[in-house]
Protein backbone atom coordinates (compact mmCIF):
# COMPACT_ATOMS: atom_id res chain seq x y z
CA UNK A 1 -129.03 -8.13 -94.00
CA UNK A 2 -127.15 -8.39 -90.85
CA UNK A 3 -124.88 -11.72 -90.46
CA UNK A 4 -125.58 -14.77 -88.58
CA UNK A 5 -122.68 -13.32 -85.82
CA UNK A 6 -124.15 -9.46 -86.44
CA UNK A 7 -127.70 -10.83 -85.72
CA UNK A 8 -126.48 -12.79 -82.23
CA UNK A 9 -125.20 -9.74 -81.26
CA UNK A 10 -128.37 -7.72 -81.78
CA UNK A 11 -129.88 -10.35 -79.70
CA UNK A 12 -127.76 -10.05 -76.83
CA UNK A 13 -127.82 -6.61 -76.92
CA UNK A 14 -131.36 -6.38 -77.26
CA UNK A 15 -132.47 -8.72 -74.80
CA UNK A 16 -130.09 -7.45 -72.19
CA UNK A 17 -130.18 -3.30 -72.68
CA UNK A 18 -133.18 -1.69 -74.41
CA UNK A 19 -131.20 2.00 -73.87
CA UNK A 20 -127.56 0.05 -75.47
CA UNK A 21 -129.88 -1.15 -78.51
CA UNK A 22 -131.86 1.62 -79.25
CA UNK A 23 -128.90 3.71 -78.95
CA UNK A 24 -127.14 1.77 -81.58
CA UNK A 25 -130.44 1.31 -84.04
CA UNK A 26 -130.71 5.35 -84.08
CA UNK A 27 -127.86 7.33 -82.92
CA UNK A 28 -124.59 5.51 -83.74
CA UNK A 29 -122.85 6.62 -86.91
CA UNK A 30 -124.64 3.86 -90.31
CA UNK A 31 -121.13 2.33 -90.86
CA UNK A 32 -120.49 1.61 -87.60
CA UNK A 33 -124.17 -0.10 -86.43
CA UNK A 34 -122.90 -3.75 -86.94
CA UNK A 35 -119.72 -3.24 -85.00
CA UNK A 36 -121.47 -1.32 -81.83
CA UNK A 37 -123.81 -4.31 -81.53
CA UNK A 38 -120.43 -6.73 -81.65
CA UNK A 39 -118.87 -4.64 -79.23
CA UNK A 40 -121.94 -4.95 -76.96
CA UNK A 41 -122.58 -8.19 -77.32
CA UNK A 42 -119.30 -9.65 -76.62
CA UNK A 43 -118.84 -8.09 -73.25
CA UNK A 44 -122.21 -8.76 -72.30
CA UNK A 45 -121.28 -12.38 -73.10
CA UNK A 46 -117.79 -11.94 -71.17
CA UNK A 47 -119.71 -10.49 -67.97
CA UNK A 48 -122.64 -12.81 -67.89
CA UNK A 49 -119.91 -15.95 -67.89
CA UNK A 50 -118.44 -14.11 -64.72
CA UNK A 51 -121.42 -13.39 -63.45
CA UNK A 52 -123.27 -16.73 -63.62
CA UNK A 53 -121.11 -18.59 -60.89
CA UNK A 54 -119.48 -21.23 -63.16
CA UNK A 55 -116.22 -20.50 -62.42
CA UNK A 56 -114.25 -20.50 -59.49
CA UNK A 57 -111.53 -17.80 -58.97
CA UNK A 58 -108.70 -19.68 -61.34
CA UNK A 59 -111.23 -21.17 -63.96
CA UNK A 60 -112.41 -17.00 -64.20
CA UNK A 61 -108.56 -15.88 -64.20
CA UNK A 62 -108.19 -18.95 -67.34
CA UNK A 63 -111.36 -17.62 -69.09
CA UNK A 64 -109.93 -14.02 -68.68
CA UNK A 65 -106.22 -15.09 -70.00
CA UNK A 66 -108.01 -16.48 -73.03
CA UNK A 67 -109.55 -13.53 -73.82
CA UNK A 68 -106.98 -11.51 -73.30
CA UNK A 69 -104.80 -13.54 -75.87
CA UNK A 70 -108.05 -13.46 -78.41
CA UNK A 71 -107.77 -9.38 -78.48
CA UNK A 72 -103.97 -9.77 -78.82
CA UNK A 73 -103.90 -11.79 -81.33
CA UNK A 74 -106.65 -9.98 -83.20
CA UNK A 75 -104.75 -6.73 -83.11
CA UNK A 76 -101.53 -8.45 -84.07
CA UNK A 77 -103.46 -9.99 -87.40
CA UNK A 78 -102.71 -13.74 -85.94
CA UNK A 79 -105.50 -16.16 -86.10
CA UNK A 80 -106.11 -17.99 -83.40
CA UNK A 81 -109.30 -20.35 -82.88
CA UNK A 82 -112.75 -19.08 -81.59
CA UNK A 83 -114.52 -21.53 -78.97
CA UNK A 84 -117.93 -19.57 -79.01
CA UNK A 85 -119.43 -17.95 -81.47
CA UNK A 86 -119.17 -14.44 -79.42
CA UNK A 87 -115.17 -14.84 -79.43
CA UNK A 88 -116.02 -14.69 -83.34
CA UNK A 89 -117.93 -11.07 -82.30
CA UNK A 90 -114.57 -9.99 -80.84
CA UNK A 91 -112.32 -10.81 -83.90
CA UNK A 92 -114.67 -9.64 -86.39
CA UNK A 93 -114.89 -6.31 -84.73
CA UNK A 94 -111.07 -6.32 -84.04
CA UNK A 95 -110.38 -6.63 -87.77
CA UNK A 96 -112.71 -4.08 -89.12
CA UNK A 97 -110.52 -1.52 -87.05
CA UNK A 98 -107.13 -3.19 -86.11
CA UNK A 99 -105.27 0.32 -84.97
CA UNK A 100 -104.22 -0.06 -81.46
CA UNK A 101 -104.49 3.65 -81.04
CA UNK A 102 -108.28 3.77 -81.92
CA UNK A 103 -110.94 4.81 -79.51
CA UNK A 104 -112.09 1.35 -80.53
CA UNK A 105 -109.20 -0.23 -78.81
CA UNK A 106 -108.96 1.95 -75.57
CA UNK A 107 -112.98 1.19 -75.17
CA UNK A 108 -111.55 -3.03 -75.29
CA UNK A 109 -108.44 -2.48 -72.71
CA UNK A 110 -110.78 -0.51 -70.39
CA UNK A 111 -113.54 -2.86 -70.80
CA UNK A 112 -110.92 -5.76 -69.99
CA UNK A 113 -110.27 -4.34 -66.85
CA UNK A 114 -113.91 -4.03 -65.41
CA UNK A 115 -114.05 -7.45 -66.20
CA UNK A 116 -110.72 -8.48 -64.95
CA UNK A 117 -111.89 -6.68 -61.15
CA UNK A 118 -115.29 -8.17 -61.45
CA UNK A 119 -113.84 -11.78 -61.62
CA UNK A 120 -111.26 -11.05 -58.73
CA UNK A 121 -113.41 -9.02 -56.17
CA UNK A 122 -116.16 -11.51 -55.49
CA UNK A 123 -116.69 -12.39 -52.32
CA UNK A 124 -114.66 -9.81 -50.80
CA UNK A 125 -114.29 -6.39 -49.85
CA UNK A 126 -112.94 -3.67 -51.79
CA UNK A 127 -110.76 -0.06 -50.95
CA UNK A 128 -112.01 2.66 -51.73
CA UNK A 129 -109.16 3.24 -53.93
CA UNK A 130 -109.81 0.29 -56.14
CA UNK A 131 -113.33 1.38 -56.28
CA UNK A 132 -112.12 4.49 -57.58
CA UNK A 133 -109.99 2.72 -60.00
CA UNK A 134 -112.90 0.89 -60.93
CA UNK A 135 -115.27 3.67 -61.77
CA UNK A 136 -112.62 5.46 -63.69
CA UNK A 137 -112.12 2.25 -66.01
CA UNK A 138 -115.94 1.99 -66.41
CA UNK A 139 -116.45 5.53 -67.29
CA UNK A 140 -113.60 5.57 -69.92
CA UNK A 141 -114.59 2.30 -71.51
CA UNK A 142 -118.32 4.12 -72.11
CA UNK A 143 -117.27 7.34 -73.24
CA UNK A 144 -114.49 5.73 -75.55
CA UNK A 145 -117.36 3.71 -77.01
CA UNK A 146 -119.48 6.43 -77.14
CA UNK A 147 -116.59 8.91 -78.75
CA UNK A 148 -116.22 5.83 -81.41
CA UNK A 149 -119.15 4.92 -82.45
CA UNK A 150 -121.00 8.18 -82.96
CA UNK A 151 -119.75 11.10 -84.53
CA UNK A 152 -116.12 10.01 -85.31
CA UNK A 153 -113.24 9.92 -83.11
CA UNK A 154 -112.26 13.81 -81.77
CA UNK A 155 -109.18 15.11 -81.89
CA UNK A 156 -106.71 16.12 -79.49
CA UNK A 157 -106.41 15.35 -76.34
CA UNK A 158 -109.21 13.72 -73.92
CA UNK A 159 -109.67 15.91 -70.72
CA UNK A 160 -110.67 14.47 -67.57
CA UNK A 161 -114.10 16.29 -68.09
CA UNK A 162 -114.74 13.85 -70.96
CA UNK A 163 -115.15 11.43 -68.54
CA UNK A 164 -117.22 12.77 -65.68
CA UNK A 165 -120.96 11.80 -66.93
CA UNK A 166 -120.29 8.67 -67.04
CA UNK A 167 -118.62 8.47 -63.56
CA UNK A 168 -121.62 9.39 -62.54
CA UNK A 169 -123.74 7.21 -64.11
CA UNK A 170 -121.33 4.52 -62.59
CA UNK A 171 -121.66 5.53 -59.18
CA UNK A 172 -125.65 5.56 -59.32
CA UNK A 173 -125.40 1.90 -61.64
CA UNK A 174 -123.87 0.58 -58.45
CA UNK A 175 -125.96 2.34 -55.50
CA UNK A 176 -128.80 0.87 -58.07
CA UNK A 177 -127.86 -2.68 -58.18
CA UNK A 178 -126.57 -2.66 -54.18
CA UNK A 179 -129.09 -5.48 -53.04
CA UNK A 180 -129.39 -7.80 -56.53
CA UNK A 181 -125.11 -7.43 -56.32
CA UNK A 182 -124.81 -8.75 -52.24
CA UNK A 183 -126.56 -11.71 -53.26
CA UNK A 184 -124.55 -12.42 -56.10
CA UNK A 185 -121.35 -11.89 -53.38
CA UNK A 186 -120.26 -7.99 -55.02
CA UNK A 187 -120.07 -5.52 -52.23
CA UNK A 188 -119.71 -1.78 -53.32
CA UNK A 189 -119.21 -0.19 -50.09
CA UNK A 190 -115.70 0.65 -49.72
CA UNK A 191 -114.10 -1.11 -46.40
CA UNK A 192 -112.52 1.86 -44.99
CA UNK A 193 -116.38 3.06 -44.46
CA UNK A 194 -117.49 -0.50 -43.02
CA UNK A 195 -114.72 -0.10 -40.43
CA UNK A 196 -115.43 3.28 -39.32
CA UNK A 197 -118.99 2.81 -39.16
CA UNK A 198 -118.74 -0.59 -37.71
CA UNK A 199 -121.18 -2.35 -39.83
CA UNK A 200 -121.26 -5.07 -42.24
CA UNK A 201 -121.96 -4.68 -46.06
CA UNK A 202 -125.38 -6.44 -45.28
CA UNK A 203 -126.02 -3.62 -43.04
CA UNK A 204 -127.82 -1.25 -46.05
CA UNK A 205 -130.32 0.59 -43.85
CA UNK A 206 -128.39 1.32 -40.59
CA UNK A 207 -127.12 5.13 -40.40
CA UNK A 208 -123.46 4.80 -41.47
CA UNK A 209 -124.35 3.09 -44.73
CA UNK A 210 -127.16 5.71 -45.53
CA UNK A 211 -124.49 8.84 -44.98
CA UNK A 212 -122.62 7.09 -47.17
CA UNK A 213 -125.26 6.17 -49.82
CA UNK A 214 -126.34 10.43 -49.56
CA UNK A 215 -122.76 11.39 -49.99
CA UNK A 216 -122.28 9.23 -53.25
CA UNK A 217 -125.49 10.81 -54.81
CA UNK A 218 -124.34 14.36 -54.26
CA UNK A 219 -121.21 13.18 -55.57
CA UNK A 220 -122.77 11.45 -58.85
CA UNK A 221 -125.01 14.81 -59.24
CA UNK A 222 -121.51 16.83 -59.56
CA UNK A 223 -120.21 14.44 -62.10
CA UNK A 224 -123.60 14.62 -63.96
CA UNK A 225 -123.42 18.64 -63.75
CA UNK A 226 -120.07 18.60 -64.62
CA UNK A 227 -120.21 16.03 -67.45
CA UNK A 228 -123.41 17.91 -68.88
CA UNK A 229 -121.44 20.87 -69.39
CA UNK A 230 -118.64 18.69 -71.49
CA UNK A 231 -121.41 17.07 -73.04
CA UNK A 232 -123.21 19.95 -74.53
CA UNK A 233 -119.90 21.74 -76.42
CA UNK A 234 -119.15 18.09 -78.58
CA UNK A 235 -119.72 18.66 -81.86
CA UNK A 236 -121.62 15.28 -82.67
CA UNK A 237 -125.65 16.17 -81.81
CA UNK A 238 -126.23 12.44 -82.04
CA UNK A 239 -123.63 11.95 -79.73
CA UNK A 240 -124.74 15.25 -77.46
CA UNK A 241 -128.20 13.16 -77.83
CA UNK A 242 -126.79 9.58 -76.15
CA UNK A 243 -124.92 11.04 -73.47
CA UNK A 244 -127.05 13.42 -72.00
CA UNK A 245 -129.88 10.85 -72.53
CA UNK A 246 -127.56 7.94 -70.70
CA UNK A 247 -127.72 10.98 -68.11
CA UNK A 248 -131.44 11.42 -67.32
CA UNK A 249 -131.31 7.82 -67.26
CA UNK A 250 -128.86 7.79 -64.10
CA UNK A 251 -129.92 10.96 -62.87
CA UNK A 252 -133.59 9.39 -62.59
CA UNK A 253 -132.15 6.93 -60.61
CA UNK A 254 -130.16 9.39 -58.03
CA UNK A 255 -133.88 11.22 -57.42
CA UNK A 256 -135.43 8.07 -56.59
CA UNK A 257 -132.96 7.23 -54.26
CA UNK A 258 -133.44 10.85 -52.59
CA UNK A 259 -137.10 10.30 -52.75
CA UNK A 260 -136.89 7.26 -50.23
CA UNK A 261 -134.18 9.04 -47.70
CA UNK A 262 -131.19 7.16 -49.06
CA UNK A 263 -133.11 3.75 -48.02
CA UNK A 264 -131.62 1.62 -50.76
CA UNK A 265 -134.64 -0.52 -51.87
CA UNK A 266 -134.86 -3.83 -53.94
CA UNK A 267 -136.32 -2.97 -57.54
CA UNK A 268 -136.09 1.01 -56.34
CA UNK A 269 -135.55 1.57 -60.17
CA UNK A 270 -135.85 -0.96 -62.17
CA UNK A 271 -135.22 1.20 -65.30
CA UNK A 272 -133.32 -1.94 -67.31
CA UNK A 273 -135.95 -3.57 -68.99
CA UNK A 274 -138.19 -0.56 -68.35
CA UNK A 275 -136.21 1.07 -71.21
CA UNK A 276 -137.21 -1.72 -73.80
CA UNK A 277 -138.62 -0.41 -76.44
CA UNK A 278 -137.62 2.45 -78.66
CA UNK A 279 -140.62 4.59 -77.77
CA UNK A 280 -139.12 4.75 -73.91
CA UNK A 281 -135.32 6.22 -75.04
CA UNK A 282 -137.33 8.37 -77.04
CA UNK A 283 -138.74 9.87 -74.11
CA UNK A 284 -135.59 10.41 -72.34
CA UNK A 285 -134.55 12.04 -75.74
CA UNK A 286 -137.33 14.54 -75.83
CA UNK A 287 -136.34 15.20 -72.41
CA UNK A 288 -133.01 15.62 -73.35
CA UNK A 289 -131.28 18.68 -72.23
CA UNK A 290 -131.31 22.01 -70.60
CA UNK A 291 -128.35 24.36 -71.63
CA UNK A 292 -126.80 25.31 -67.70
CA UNK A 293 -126.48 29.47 -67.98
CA UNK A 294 -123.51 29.36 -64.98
CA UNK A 295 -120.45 27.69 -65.43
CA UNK A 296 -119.17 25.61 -62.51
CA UNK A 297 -117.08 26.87 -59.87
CA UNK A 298 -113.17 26.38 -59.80
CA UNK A 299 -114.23 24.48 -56.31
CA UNK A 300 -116.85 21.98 -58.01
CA UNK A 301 -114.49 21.16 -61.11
CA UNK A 302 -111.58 20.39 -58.38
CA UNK A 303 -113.39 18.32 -56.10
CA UNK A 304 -114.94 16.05 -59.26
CA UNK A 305 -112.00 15.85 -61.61
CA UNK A 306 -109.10 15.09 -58.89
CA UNK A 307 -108.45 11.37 -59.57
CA UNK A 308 -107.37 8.89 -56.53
CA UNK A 309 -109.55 11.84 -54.53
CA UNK A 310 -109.41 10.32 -50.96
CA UNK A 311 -112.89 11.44 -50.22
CA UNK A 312 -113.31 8.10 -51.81
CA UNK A 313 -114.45 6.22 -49.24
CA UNK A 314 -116.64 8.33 -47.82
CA UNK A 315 -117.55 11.45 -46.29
CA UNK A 316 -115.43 12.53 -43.08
């Protein structure tokens, strides 16, 4: 029987991310179930406060600080008052696993960032080198969680390939969410391509914007190519299973976008709440994966796995 904070955190998770949840109910490792839902839950908490509008930029940098100080004083065994019963999601999950060097705690700091550039770059344009810097603390944060919470932590060291699905996934997650994010005042078109196209972030359909929009596809498709081929030599199947199925689930997204001539359309893939029930991942799980027979070119792993790549912000 889950716990009254367990069971709040199933509910978040469930009502927010029918892939997250049935992920967790059928892939992630038994002991771990309760803690994947916490881990879930509270950040969907965290980025739905951002998100909603109720702070202005130093209330979000307060509401950040306090977090901040919850995780630190979770990892540091202190106890320090919860406000909201999600904060209590944090600390439980802190304490079941308080070693700073877990995969556990790598997935929190990354996550911590994301939320830390949300809050700040709202309302106004970003680099392409802090978009970079965004996707790469995204796409750690998920494949940390992922590396966690199913199969047990690997050893050795983590390769940049580990990475590279999920970088993908990123890139189409924001090409995805381009119109629903300019009305909420996010704008993920780097600046340096606004200024040498001479448009406006508003300016979706004109030319400039849709070169741009087909040369972040191609690039998510080599991260997906790439980050298949990682994918399929883990030694987890469950956790071969979730990634290549988060995969299709991005990848669907990319050929939609192709479909319409890089046109970025409102609702264009709505694949959120789509992805509901159980039955629906399960489909994306029977359509799992196809082993590639060629290994990638010395030219396609450089141009993916070079990090602060200048090609950034756009094709030339």
């Amino acid at each position: 029987m889950p716990t009254p904070n367990e069971a709040l955190a199933r509910s978040i998770t469930r009502s927010a991310n029918g892939h997250a949840y049935a992920t967790i109910r059928l892939l992630v490792d038994r002991r771990r179930v309760g803690d994947a839902f916490r881990a879930y839950g509270y950040f969907r908490w965290v980025d739905d406060r951002l998100d909603l509008g109720d702070f202005d930029g130093p209330q979000a940098g307060a509401f950040l600080a306090r977090q901040r100080a919850l995780i630190g004083a979770a990892y540091r065994g202190e106890t320090m008052a919860a406000a909201d019963p999600e904060e209590e999601l944090l600390q439980e999950l802190v304490g079941h696993d308080p070693r700073r060097e877990s995969g556990l705690a790598l997935y929190i700091g990354h996550m911590m960032d994301v939320m830390a550039f949300d809050a700040v770059r709202r309302g106004r344009l970003i680099s392409a080198e802090e978009l970079a810097s965004y996707t790469r603390s995204l796409a750690a944060a998920v494949m940390e969680a992922l590396h966690y919470f199913i199969g047990g932590e690997p050893k050795g060291s983590r390769s940049p390939a580990r990475y590279l699905a999920a970088s993908g996934a990123h890139i189409a997650h924001m090409l995805r969410d381009t119109h629903e994010d300019i009305a909420r005042g996010y704008f993920n078109i780097p600046l340096e391509v606004l200024r040498q196209g001479g448009i406006s972030p508003e300016q979706i359909d004109s030319p400039p914007y849709r070169d741009w929009v087909r040369w972040r596809v191609e690039r998510a498709s080599r991260c997906f190519r790439l980050g298949r081929a990682y994918l399929a030599q883990v030694h987890s199947l469950r956790l071969r299973i979730a990634g290549l199925a988060y995969c299709i689930r991005f990848e669907r997204c990319l050929e939609s976008i192709r479909r319409d001539a890089y046109y970025l359309r409102p609702g264009q893939v709505s694949d959120r709440h789509a992805a509901g029930s159980e039955a629906a991942f399960l489909a994306r799980v029977a359509a799992v994966w196809r082993p590639n027979q060629a290994a990638p070119s010395a030219a396609w792993r450089s141009s993916a796995l070079t990090p602060g790549d200048p090609a950034q912000a756009g094709p030339a």
